[in-house]
PDB file of N, CA and C in Angstrom:
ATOM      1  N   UNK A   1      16.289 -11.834  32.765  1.00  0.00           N
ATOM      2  CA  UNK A   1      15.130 -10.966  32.673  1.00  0.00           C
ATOM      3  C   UNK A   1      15.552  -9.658  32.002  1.00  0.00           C
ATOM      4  N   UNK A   2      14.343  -9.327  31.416  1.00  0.00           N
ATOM      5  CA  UNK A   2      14.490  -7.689  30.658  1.00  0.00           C
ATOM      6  C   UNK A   2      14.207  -6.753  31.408  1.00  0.00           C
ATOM      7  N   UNK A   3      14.364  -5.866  30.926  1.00  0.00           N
ATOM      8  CA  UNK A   3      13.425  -4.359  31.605  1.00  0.00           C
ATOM      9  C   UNK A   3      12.492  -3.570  30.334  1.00  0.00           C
ATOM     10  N   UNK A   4      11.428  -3.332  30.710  1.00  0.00           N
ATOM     11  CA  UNK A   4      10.745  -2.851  29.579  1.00  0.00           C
ATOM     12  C   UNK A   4      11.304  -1.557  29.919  1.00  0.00           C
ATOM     13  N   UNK A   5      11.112  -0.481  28.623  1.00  0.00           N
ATOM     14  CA  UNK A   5      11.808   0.581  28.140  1.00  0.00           C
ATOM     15  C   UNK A   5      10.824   1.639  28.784  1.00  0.00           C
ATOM     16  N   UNK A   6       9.250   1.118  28.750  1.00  0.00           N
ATOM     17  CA  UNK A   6       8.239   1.978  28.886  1.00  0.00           C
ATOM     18  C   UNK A   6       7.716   2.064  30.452  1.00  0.00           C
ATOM     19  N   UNK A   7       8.143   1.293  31.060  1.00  0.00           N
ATOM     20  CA  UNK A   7       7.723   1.227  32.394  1.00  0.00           C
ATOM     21  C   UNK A   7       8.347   0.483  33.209  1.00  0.00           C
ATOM     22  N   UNK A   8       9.567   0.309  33.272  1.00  0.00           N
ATOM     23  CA  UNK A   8      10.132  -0.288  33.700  1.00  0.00           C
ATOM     24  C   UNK A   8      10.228  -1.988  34.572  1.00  0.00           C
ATOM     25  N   UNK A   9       9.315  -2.090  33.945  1.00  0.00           N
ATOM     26  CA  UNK A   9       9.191  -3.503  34.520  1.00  0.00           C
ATOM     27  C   UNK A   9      10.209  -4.805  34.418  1.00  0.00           C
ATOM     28  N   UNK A  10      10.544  -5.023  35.349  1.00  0.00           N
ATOM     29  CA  UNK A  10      11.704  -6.131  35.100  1.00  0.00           C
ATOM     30  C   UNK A  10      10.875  -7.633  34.338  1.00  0.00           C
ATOM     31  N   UNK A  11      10.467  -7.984  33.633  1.00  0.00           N
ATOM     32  CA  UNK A  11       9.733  -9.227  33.545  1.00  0.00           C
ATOM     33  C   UNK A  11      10.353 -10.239  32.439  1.00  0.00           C
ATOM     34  N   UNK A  12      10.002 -11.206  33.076  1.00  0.00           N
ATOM     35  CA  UNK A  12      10.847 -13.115  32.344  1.00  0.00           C
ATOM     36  C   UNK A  12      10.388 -13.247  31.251  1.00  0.00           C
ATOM     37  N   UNK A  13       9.053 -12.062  30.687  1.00  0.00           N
ATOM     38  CA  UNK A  13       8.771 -12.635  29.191  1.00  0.00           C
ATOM     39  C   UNK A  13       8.933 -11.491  28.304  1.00  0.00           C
ATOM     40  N   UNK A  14       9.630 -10.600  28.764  1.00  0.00           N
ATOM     41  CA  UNK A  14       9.892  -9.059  28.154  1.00  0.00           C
ATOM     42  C   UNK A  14      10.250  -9.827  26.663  1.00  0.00           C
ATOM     43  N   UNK A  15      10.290  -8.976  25.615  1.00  0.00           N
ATOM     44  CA  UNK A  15      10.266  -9.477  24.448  1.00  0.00           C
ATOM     45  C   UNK A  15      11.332  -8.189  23.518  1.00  0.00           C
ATOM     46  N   UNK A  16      11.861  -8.055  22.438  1.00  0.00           N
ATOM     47  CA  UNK A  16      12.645  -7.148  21.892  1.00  0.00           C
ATOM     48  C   UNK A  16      11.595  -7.091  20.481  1.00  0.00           C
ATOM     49  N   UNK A  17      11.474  -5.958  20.027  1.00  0.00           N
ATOM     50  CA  UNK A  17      11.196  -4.929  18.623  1.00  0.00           C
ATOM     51  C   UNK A  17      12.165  -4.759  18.000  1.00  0.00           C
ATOM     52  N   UNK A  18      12.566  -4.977  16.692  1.00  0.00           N
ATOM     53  CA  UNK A  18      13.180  -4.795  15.591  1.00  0.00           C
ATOM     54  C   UNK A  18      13.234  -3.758  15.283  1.00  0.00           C
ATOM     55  N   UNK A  19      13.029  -2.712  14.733  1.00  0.00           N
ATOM     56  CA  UNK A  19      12.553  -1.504  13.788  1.00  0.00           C
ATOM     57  C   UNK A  19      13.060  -1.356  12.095  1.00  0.00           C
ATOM     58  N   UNK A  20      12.848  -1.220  11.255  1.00  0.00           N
ATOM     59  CA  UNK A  20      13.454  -0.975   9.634  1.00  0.00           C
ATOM     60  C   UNK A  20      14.596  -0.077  10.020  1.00  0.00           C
ATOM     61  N   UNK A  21      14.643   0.882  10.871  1.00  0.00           N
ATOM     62  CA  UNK A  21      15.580   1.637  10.830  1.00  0.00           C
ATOM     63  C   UNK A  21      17.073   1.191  11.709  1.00  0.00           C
ATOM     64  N   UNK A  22      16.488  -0.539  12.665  1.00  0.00           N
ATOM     65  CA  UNK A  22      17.944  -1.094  13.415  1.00  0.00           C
ATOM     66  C   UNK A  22      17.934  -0.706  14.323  1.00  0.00           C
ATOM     67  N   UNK A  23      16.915  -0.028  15.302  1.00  0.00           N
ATOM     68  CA  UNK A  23      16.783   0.132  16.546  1.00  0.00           C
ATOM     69  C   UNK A  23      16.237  -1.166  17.210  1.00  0.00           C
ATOM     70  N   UNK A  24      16.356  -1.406  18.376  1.00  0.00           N
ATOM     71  CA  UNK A  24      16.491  -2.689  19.045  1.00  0.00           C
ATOM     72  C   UNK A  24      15.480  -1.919  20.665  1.00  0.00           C
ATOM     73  N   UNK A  25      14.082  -2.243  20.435  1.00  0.00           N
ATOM     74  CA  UNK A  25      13.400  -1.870  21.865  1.00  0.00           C
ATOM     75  C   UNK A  25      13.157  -3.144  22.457  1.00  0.00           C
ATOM     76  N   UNK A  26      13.031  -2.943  23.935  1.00  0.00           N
ATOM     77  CA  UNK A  26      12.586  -3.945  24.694  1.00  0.00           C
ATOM     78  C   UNK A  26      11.297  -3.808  25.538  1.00  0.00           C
ATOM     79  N   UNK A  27      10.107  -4.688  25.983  1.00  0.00           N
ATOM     80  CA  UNK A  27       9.051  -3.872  26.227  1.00  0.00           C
ATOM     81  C   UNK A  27       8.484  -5.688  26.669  1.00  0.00           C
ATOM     82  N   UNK A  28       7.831  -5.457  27.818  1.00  0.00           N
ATOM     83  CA  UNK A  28       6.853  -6.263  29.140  1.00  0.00           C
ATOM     84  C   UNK A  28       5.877  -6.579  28.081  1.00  0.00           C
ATOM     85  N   UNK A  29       4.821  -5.997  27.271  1.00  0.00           N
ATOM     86  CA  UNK A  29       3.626  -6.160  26.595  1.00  0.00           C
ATOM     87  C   UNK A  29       3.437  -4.849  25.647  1.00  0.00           C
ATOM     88  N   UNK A  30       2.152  -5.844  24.829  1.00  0.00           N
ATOM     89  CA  UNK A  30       2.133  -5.190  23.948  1.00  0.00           C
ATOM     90  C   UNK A  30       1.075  -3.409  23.904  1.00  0.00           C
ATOM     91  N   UNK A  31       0.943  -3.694  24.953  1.00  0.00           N
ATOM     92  CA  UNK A  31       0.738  -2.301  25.344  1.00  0.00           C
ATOM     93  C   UNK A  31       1.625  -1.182  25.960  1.00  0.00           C
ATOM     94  N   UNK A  32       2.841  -1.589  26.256  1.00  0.00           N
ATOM     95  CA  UNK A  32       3.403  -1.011  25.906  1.00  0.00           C
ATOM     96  C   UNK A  32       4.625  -0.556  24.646  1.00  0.00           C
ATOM     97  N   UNK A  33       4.893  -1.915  24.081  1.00  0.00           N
ATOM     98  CA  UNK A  33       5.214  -1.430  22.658  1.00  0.00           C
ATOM     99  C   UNK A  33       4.406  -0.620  21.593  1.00  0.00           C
ATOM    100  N   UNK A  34       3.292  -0.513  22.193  1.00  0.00           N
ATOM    101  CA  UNK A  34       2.066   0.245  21.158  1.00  0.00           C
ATOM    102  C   UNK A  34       2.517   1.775  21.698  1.00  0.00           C
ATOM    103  N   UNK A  35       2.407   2.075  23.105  1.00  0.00           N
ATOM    104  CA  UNK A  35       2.319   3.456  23.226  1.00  0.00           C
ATOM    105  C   UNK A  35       4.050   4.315  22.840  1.00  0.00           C
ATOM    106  N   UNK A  36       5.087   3.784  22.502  1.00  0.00           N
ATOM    107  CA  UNK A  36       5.929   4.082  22.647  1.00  0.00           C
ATOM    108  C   UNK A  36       6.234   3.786  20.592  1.00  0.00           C
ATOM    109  N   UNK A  37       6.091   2.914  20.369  1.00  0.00           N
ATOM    110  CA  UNK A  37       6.272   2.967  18.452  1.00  0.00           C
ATOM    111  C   UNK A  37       4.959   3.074  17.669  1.00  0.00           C
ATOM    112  N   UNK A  38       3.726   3.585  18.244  1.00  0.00           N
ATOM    113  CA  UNK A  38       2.372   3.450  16.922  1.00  0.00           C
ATOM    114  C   UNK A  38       2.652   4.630  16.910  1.00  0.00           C
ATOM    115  N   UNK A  39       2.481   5.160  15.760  1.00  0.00           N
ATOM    116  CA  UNK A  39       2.246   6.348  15.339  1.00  0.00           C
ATOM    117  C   UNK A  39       1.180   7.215  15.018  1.00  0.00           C
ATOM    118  N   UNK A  40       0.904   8.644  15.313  1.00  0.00           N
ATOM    119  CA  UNK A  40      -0.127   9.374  15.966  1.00  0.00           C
ATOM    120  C   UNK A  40      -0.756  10.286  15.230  1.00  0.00           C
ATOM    121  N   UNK A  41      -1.995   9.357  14.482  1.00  0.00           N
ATOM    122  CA  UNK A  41      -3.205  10.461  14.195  1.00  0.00           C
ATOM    123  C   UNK A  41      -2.936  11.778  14.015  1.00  0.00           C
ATOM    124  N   UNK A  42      -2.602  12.825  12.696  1.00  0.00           N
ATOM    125  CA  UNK A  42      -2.215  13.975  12.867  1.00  0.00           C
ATOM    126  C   UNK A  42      -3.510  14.689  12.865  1.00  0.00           C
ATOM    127  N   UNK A  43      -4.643  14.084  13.235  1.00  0.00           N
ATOM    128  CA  UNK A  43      -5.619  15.027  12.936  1.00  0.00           C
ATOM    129  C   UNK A  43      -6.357  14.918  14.515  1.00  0.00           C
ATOM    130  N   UNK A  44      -6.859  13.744  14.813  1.00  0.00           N
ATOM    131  CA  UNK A  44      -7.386  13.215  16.378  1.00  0.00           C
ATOM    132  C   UNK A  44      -5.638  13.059  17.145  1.00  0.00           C
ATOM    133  N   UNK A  45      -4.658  12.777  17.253  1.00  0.00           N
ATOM    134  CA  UNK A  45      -4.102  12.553  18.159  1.00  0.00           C
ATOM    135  C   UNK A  45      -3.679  11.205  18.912  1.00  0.00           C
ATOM    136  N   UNK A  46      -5.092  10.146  18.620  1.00  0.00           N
ATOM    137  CA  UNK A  46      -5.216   8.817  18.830  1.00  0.00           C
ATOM    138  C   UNK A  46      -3.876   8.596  18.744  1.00  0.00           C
ATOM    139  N   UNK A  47      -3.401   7.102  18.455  1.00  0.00           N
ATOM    140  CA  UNK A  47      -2.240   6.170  18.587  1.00  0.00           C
ATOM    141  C   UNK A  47      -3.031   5.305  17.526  1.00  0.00           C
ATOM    142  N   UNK A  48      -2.425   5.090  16.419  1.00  0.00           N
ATOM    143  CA  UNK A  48      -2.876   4.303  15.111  1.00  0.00           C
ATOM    144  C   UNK A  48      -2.489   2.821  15.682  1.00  0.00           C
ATOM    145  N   UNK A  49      -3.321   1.919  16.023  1.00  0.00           N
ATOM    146  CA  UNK A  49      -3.221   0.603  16.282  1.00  0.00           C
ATOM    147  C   UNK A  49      -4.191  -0.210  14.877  1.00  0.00           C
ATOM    148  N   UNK A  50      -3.738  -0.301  13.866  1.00  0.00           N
ATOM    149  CA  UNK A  50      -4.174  -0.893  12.657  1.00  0.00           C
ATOM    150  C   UNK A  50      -3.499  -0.454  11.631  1.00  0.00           C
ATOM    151  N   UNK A  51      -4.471  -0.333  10.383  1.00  0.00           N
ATOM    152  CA  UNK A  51      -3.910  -0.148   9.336  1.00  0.00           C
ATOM    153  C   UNK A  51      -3.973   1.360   8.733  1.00  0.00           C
ATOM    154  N   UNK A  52      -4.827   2.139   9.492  1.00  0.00           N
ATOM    155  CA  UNK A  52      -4.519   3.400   9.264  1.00  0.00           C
ATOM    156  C   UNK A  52      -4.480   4.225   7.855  1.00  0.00           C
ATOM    157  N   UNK A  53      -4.288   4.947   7.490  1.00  0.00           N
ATOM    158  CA  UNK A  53      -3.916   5.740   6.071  1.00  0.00           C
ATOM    159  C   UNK A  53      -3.277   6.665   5.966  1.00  0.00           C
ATOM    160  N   UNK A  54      -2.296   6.703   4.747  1.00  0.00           N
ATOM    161  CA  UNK A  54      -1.364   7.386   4.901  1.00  0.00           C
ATOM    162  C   UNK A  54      -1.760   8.681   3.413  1.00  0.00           C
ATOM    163  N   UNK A  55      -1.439  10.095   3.739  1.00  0.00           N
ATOM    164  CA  UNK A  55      -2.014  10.408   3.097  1.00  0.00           C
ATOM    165  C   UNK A  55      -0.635  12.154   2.666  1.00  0.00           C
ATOM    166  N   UNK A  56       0.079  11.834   1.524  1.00  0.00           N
ATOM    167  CA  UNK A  56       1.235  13.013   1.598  1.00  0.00           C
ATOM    168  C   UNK A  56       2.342  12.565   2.494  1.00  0.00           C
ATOM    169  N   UNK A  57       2.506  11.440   2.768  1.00  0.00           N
ATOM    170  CA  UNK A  57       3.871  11.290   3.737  1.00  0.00           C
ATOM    171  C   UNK A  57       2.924  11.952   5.185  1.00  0.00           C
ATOM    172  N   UNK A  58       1.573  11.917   5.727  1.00  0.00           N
ATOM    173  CA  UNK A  58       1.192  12.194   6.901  1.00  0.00           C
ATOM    174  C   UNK A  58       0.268  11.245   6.864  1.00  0.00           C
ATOM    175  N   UNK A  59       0.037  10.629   8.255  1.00  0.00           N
ATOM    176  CA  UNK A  59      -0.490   9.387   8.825  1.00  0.00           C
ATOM    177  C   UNK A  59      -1.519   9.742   9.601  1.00  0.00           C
ATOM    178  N   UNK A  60      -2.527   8.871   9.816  1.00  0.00           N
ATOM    179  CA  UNK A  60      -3.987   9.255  10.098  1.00  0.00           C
ATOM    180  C   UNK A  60      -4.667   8.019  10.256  1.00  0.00           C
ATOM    181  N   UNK A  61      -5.252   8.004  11.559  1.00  0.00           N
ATOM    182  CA  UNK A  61      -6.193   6.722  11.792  1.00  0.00           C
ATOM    183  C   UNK A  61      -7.400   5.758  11.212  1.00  0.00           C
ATOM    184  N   UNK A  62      -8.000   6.941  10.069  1.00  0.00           N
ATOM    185  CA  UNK A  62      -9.118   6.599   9.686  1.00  0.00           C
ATOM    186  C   UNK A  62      -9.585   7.315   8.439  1.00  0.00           C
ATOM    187  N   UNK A  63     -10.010   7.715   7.492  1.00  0.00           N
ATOM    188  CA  UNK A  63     -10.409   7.958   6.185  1.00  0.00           C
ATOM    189  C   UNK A  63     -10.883   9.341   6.779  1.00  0.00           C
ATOM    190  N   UNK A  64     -11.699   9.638   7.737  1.00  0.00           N
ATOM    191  CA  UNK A  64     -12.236  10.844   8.240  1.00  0.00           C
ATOM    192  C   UNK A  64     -11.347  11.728   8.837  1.00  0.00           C
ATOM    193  N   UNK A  65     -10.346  11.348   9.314  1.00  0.00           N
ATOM    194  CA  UNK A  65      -9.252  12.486   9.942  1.00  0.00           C
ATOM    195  C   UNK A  65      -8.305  12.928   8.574  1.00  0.00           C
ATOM    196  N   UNK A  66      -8.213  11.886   7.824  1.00  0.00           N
ATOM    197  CA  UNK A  66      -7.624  12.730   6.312  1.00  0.00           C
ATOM    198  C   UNK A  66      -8.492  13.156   5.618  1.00  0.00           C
ATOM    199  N   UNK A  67      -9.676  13.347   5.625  1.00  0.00           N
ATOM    200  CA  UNK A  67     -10.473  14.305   4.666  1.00  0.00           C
ATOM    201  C   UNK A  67     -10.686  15.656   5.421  1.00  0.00           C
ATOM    202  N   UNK A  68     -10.419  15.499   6.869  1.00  0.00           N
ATOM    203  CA  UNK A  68     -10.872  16.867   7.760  1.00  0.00           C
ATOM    204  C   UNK A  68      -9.691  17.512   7.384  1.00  0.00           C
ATOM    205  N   UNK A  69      -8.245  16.449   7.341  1.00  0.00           N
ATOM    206  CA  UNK A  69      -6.896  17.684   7.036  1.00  0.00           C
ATOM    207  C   UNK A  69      -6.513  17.956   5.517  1.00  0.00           C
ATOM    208  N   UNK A  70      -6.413  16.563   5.064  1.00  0.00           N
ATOM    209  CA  UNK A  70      -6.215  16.880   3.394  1.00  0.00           C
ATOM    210  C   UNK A  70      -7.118  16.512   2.542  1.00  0.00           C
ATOM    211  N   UNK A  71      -8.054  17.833   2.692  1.00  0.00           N
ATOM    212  CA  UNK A  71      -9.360  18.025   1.946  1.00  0.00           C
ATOM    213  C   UNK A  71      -8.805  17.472   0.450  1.00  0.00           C
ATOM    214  N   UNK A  72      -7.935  18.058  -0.232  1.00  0.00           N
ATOM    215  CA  UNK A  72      -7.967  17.442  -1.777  1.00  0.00           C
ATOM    216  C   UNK A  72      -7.809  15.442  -1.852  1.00  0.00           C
ATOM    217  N   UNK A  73      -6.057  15.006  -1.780  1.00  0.00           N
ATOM    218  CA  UNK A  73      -6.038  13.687  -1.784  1.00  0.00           C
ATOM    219  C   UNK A  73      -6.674  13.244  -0.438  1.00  0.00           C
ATOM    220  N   UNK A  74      -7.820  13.857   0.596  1.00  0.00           N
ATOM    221  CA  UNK A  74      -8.197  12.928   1.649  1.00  0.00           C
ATOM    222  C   UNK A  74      -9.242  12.226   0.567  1.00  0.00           C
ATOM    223  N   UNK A  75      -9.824  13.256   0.029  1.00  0.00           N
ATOM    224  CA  UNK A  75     -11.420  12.819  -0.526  1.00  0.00           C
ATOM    225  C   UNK A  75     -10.938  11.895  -1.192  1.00  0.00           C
ATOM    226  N   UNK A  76     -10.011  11.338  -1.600  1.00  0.00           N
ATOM    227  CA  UNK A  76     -10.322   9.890  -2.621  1.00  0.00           C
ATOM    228  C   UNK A  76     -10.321   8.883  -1.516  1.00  0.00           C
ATOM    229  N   UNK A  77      -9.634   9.139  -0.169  1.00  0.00           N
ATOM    230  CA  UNK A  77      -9.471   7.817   0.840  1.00  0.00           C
ATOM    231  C   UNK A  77     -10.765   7.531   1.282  1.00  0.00           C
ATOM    232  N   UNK A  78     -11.055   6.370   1.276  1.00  0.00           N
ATOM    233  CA  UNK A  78     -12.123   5.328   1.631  1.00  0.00           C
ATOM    234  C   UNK A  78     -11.116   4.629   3.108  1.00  0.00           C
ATOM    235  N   UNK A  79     -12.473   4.095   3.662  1.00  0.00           N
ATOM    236  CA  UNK A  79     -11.559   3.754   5.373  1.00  0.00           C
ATOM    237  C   UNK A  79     -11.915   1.788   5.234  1.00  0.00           C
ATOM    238  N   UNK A  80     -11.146   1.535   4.056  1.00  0.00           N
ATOM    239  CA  UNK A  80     -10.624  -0.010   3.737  1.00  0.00           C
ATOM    240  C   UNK A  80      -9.438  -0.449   3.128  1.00  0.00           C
ATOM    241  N   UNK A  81      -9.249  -1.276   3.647  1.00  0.00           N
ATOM    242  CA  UNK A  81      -7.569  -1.715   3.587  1.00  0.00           C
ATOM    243  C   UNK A  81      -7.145  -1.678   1.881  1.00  0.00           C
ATOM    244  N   UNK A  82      -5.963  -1.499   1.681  1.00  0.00           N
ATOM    245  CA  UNK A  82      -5.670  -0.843   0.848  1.00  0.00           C
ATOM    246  C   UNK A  82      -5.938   0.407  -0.705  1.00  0.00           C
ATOM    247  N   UNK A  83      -6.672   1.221  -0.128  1.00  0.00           N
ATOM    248  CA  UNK A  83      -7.313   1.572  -0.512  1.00  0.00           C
ATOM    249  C   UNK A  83      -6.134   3.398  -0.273  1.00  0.00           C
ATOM    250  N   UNK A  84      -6.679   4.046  -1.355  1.00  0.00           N
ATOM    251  CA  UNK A  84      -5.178   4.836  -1.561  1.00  0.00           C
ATOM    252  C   UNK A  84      -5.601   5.589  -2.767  1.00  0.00           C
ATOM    253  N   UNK A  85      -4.829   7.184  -2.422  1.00  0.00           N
ATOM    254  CA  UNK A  85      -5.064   7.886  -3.602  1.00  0.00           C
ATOM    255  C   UNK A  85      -4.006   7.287  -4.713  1.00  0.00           C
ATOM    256  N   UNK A  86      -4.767   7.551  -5.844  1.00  0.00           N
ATOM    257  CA  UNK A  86      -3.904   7.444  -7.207  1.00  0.00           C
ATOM    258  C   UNK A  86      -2.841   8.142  -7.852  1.00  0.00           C
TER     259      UNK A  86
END
């Protein structure tokens, strides 16, 4: 058995996360691998569980939280998958 990282739960189906960068997490469910690696809305705060938009090297849940912060390249983001300033 594992121990999840996030709550310690000892459980038989705990599962391990990879990361690009070679970190190795362990985690009970996927709620808690979400609250501990999604990354966080710089405008709402949320926890980005999708595809999100990335806008200047800053990350944002939805087409509307990058136009509230980066008024210039937000306005070209549209809130559909790949979809991206030029």
């Amino acid at each position: 058995m594992a121990t999840c990282e996030v709550c310690g739960n000892d459980y038989w189906l705990a599962f391990e996360v990879r990361t690009v960068s070679g970190d190795v997490h362990t985690f009970d469910s996927f709620e808690c691998a979400a609250h501990k690696l999604a990354p966080i809305c710089e405008h709402c705060q949320v926890k980005i569980i999708g595809h999100g938009v990335e806008v200047s090297g800053r990350f944002f849940c939805c087409g509307h939280c990058a136009r509230a912060v980066e008024a210039e390249q937000g306005a070209e983001i549209r809130d559909t998958v790949g979809a991206r300033p030029a």
